[in-house]
PDB file of N, CA and C in Angstrom:
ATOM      1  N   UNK A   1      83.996 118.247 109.208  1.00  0.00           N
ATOM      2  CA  UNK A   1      83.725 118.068 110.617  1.00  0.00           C
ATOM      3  C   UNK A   1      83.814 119.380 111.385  1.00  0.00           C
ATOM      4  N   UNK A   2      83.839 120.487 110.547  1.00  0.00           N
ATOM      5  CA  UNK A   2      84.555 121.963 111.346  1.00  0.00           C
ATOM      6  C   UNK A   2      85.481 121.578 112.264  1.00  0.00           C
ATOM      7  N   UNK A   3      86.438 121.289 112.310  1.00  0.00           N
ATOM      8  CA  UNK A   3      87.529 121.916 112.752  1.00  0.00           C
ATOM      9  C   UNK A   3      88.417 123.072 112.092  1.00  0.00           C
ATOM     10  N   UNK A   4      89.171 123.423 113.682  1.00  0.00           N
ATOM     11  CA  UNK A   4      90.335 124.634 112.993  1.00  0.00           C
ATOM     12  C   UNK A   4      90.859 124.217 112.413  1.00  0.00           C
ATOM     13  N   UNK A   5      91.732 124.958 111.642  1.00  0.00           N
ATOM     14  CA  UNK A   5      93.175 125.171 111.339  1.00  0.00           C
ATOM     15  C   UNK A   5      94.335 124.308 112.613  1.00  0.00           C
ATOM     16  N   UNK A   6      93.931 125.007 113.098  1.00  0.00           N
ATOM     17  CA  UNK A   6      95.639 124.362 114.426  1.00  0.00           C
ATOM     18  C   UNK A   6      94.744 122.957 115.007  1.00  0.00           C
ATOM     19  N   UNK A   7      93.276 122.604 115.201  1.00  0.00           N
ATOM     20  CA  UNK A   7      93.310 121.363 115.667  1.00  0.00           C
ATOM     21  C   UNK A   7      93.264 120.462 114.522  1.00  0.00           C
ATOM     22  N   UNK A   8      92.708 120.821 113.427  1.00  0.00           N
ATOM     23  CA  UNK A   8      93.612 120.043 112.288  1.00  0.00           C
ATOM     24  C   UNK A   8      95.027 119.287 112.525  1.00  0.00           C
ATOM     25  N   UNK A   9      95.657 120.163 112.552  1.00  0.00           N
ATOM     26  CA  UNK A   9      97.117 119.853 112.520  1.00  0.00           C
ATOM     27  C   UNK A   9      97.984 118.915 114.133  1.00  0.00           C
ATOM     28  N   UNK A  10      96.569 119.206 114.934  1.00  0.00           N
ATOM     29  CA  UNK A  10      97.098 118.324 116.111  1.00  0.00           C
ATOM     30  C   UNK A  10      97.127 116.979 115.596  1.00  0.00           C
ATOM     31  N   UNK A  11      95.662 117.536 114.815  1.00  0.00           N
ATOM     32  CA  UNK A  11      94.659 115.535 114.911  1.00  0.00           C
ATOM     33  C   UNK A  11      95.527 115.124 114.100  1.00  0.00           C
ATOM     34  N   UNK A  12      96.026 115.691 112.683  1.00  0.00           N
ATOM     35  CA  UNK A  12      97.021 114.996 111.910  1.00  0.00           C
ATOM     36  C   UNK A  12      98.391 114.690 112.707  1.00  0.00           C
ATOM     37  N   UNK A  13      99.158 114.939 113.266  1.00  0.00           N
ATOM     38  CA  UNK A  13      99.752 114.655 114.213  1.00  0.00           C
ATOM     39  C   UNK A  13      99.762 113.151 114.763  1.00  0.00           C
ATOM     40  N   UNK A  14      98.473 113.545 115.430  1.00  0.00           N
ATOM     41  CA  UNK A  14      98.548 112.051 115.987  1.00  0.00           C
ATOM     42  C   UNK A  14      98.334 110.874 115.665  1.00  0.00           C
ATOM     43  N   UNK A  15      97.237 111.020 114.350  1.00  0.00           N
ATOM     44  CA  UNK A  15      97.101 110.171 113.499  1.00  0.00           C
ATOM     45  C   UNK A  15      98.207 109.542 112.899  1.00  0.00           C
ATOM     46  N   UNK A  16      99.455 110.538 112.376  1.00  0.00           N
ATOM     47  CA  UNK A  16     100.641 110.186 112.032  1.00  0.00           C
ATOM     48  C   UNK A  16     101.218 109.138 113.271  1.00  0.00           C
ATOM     49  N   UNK A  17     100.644 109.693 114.203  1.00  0.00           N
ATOM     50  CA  UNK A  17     101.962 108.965 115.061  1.00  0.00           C
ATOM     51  C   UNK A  17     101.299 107.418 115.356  1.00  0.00           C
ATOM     52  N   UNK A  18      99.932 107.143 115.416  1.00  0.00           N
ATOM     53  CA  UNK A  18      98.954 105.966 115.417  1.00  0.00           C
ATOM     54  C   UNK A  18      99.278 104.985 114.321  1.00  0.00           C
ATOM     55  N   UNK A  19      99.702 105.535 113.000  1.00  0.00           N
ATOM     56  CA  UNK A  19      99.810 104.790 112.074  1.00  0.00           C
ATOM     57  C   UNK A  19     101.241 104.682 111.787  1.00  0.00           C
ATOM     58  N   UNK A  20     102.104 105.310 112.762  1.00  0.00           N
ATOM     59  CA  UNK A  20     103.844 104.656 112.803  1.00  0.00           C
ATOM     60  C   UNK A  20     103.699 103.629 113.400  1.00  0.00           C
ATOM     61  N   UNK A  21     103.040 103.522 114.967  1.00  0.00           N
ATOM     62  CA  UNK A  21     102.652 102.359 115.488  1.00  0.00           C
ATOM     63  C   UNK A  21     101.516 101.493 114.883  1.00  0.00           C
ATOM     64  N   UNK A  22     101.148 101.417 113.567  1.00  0.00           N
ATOM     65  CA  UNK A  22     100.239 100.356 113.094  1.00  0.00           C
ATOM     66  C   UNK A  22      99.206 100.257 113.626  1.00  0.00           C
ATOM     67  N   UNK A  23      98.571 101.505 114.192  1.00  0.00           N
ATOM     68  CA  UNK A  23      97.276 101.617 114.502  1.00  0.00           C
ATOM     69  C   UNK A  23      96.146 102.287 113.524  1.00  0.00           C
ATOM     70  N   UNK A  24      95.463 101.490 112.685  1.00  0.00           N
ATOM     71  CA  UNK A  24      94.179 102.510 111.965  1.00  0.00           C
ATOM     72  C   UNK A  24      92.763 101.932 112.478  1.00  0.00           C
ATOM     73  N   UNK A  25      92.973 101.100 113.655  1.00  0.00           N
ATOM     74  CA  UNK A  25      91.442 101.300 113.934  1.00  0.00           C
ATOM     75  C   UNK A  25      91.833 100.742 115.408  1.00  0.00           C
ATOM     76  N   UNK A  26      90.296 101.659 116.324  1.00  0.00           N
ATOM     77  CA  UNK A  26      90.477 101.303 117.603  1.00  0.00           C
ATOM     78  C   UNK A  26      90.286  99.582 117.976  1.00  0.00           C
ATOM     79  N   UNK A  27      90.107  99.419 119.005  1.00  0.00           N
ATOM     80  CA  UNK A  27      90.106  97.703 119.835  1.00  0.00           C
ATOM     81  C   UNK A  27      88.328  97.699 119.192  1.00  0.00           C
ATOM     82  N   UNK A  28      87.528  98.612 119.532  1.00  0.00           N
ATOM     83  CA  UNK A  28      86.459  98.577 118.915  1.00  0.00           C
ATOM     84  C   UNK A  28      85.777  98.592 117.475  1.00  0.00           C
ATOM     85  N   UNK A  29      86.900  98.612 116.780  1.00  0.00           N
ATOM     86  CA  UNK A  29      86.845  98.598 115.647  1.00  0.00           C
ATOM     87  C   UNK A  29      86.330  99.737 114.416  1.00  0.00           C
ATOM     88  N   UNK A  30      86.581 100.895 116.010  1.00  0.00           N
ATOM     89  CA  UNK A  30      86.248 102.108 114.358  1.00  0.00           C
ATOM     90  C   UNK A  30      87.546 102.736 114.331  1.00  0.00           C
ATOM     91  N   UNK A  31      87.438 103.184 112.936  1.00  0.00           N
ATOM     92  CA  UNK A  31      88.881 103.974 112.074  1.00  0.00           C
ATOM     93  C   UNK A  31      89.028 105.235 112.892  1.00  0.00           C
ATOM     94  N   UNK A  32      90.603 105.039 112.993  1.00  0.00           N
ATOM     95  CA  UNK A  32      91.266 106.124 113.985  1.00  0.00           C
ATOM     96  C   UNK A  32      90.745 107.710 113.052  1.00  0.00           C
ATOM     97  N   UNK A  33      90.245 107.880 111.892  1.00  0.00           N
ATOM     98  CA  UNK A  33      90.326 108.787 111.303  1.00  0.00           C
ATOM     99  C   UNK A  33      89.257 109.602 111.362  1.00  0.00           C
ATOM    100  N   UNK A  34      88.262 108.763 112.033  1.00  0.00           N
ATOM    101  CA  UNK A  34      86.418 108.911 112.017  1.00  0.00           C
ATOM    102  C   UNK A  34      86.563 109.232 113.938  1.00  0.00           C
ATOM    103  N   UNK A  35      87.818 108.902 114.512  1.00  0.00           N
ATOM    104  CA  UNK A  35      87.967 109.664 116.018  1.00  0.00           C
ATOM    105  C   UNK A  35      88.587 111.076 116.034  1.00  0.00           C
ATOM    106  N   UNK A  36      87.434 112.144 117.135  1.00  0.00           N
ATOM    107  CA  UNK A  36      88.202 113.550 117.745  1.00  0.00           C
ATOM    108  C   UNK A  36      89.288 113.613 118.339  1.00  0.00           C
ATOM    109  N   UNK A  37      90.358 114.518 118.595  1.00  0.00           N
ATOM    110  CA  UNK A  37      91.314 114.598 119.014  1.00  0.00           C
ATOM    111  C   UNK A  37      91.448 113.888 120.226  1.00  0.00           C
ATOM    112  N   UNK A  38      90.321 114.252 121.203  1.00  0.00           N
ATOM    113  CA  UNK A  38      90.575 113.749 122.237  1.00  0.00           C
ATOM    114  C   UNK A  38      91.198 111.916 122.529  1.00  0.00           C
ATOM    115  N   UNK A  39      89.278 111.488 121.525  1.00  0.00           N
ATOM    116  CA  UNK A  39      90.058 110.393 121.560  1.00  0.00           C
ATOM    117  C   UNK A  39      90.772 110.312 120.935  1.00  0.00           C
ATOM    118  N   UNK A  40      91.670 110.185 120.119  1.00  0.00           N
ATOM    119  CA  UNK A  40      92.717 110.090 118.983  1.00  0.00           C
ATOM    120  C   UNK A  40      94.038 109.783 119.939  1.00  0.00           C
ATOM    121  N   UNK A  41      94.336 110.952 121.162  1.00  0.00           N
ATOM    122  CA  UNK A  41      95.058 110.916 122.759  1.00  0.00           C
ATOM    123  C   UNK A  41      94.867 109.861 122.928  1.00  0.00           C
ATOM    124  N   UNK A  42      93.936 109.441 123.098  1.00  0.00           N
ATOM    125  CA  UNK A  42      93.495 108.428 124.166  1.00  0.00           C
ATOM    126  C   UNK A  42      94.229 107.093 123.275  1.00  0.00           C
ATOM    127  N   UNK A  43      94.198 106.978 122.409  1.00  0.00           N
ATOM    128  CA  UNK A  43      94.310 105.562 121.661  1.00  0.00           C
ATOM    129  C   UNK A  43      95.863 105.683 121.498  1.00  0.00           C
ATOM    130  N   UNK A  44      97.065 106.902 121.264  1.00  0.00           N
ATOM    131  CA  UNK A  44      97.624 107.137 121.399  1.00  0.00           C
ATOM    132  C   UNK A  44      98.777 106.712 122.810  1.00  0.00           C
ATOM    133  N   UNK A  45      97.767 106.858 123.245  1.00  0.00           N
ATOM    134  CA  UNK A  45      98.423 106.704 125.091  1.00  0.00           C
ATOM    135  C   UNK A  45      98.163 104.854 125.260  1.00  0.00           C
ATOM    136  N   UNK A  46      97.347 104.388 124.678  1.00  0.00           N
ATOM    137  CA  UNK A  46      97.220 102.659 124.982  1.00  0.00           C
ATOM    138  C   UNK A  46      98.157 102.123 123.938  1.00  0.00           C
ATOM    139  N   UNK A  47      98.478 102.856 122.817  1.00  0.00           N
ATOM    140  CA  UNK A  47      99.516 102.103 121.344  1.00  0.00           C
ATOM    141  C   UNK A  47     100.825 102.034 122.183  1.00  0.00           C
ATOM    142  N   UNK A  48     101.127 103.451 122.841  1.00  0.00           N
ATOM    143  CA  UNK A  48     102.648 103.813 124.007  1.00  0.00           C
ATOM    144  C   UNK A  48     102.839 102.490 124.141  1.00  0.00           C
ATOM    145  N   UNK A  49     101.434 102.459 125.232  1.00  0.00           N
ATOM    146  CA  UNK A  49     101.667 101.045 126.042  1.00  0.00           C
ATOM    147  C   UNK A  49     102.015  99.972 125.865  1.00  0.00           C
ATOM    148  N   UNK A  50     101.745  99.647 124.944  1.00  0.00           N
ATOM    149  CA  UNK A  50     101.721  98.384 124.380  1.00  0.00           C
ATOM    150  C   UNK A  50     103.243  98.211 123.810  1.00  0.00           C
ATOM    151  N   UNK A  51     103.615  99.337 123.317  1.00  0.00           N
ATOM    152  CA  UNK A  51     105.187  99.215 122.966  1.00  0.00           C
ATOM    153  C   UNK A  51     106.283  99.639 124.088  1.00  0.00           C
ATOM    154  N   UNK A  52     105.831  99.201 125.145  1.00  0.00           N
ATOM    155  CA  UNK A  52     106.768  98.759 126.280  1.00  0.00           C
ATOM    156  C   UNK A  52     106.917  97.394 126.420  1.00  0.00           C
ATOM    157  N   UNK A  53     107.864  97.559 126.415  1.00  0.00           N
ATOM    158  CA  UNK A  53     108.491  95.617 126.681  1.00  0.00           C
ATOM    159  C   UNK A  53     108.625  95.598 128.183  1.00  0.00           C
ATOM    160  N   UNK A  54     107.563  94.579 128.696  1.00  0.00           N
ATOM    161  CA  UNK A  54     107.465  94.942 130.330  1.00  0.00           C
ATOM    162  C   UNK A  54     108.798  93.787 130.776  1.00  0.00           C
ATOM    163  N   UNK A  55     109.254  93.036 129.740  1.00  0.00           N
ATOM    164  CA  UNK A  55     110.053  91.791 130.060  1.00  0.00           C
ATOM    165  C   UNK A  55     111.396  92.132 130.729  1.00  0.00           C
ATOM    166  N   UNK A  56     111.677  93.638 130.014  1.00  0.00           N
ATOM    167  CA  UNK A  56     112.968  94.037 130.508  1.00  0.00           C
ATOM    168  C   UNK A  56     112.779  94.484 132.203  1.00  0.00           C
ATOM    169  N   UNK A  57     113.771  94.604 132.775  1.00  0.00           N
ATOM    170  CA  UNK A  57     113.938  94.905 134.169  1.00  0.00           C
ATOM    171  C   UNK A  57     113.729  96.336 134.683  1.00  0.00           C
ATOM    172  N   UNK A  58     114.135  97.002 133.769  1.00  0.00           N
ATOM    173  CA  UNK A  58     114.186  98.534 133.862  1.00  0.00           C
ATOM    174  C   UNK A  58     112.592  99.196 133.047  1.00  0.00           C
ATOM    175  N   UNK A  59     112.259  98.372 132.650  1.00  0.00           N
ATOM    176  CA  UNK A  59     110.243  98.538 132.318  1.00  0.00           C
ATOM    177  C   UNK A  59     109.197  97.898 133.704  1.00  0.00           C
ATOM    178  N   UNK A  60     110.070  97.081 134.283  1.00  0.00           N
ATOM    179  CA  UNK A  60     108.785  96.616 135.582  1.00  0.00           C
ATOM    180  C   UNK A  60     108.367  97.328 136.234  1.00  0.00           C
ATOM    181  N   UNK A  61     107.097  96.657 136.596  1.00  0.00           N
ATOM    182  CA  UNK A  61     106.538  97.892 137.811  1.00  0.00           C
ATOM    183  C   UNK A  61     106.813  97.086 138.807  1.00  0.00           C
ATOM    184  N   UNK A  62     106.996  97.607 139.662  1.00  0.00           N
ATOM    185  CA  UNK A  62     107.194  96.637 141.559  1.00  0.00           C
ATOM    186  C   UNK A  62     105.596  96.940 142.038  1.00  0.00           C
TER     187      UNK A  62
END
């Protein structure tokens, strides 16, 4: 795909961190591995989400 060296190592990164949270494919159904960094962030930032427990008191939003 040409990438660097150092964005290599982002994208692996986050990939790692997608598949601690049991993420290998987006809501759309393509493999987190076949996504650019950017999105890779992006799917990253909605997995967060989802592992907030909004039930607790100190997670609500007002």
């Amino acid at each position: 795909m040409g990438f660097t060296k150092a964005a290599v190592s982002k994208r692996d990164l986050v990939i790692e961190e997608l598949h601690k949270l049991n993420v290998f494919v987006t809501k759309q159904g393509q493999k987190i591995d076949d996504l650019n960094y950017d999105d890779l962030k992006y799917e990253l930032v909605l997995a967060t989400f989802r592992q907030i427990d909004i039930e607790k008191d100190e997670n609500r939003w007002y």
